[in-house]
Protein backbone atom coordinates (compact mmCIF):
# COMPACT_ATOMS: atom_id res chain seq x y z
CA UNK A 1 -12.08 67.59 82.13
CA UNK A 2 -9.17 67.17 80.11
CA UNK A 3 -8.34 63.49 78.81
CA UNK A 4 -5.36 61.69 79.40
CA UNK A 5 -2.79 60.73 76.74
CA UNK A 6 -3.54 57.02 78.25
CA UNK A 7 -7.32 57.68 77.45
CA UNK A 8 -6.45 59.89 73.69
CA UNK A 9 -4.46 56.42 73.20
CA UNK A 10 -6.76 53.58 74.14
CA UNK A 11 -9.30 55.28 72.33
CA UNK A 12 -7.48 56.03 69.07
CA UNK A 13 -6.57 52.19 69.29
CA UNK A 14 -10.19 51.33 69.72
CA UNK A 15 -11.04 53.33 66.77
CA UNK A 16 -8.37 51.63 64.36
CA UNK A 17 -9.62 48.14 65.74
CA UNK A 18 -13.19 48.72 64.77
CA UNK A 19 -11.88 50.20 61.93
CA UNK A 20 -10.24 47.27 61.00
CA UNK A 21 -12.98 44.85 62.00
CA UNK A 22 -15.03 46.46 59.61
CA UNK A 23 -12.68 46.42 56.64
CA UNK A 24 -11.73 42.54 57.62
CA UNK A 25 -15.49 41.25 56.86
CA UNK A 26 -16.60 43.97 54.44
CA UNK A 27 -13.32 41.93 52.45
CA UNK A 28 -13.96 38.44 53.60
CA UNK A 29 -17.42 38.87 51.97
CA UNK A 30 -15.68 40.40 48.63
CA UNK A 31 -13.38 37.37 48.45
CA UNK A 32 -16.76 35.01 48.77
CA UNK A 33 -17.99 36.66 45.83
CA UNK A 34 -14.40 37.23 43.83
CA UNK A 35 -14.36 33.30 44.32
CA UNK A 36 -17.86 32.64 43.59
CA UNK A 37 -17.15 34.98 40.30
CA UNK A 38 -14.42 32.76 39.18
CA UNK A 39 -16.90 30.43 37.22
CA UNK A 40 -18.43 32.96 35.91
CA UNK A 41 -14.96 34.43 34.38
CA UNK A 42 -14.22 31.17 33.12
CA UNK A 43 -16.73 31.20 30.86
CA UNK A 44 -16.08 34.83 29.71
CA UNK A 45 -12.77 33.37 28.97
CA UNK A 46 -13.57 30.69 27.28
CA UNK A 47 -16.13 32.52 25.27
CA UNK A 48 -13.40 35.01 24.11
CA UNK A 49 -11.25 32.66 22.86
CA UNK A 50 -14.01 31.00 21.02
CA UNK A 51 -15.18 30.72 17.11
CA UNK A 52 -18.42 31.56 18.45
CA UNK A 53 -16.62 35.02 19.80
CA UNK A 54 -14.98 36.13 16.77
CA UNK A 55 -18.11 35.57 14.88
CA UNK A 56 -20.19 37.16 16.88
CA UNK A 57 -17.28 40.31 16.82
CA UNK A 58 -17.57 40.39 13.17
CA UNK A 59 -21.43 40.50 12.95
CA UNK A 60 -21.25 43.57 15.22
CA UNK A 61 -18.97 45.10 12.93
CA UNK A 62 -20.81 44.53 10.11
CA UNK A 63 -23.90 46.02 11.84
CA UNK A 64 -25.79 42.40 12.05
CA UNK A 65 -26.37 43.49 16.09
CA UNK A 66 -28.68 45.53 17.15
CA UNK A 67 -27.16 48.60 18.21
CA UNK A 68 -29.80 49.16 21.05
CA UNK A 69 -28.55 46.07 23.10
CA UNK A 70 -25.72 45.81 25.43
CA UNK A 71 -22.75 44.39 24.03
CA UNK A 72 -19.33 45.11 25.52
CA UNK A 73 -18.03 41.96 25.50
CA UNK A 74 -17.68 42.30 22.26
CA UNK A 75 -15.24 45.03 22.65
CA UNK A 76 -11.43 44.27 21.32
CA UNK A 77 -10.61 44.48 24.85
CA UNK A 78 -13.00 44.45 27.37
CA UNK A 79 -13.17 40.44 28.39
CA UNK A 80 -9.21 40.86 27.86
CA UNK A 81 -8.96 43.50 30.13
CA UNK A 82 -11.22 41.82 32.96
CA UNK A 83 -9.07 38.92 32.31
CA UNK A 84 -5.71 40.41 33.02
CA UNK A 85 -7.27 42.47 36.27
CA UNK A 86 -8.63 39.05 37.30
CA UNK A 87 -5.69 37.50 37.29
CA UNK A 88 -3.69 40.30 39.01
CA UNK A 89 -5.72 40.16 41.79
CA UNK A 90 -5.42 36.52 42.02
CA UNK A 91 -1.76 37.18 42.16
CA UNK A 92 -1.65 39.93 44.90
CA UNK A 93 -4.14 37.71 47.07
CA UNK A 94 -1.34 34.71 46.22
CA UNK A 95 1.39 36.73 47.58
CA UNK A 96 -0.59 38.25 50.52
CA UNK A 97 -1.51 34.40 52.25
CA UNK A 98 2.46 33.12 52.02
């Protein structure tokens, strides 16, 4: 039995609405983390711009660090770069909500 183009279209709509549902919480639960985050990137900032940060920069380059840890935030521009994304998005999600 061949479907009608009322049928095709009610379910094509149905299939964008779930789709949307999805995509609605799956980004409501992103932004309660984003926000929750936002401490967290505060101190990364702060950090950064810190005495504490540039000294711990110039131990790693003078090989005072263990190599075998972790240490990316000691990168010229990794916390910079986070920074900049982070406040992009805030600015996109400022512009979406007026």
């Amino acid at each position: 039995m061949k479907k009608s183009k009322q049928i095709e279209r009610i379910e094509e709509m149905e299939t964008i609405y779930d789709d949307c549902i999805e995509s609605i919480k799956n980004l409501e639960k992103n932004l309660k983390e984003f926000n929750r985050l936002q401490k967290k990137i505060d101190r990364l900032e702060e950090y950064y711009f810190s005495n504490q940060w540039r000294k711990d920069y110039e131990d790693d380059e003078k090989g005072k660090i263990d190599k075998s840890i972790k240490r990316g935030v000691l990168s010229q521009d990794g916390i910079y770069n986070l920074l900049i994304a982070n406040d992009e998005l805030i600015e996109k999600i400022r512009k979406k909500t007026k």
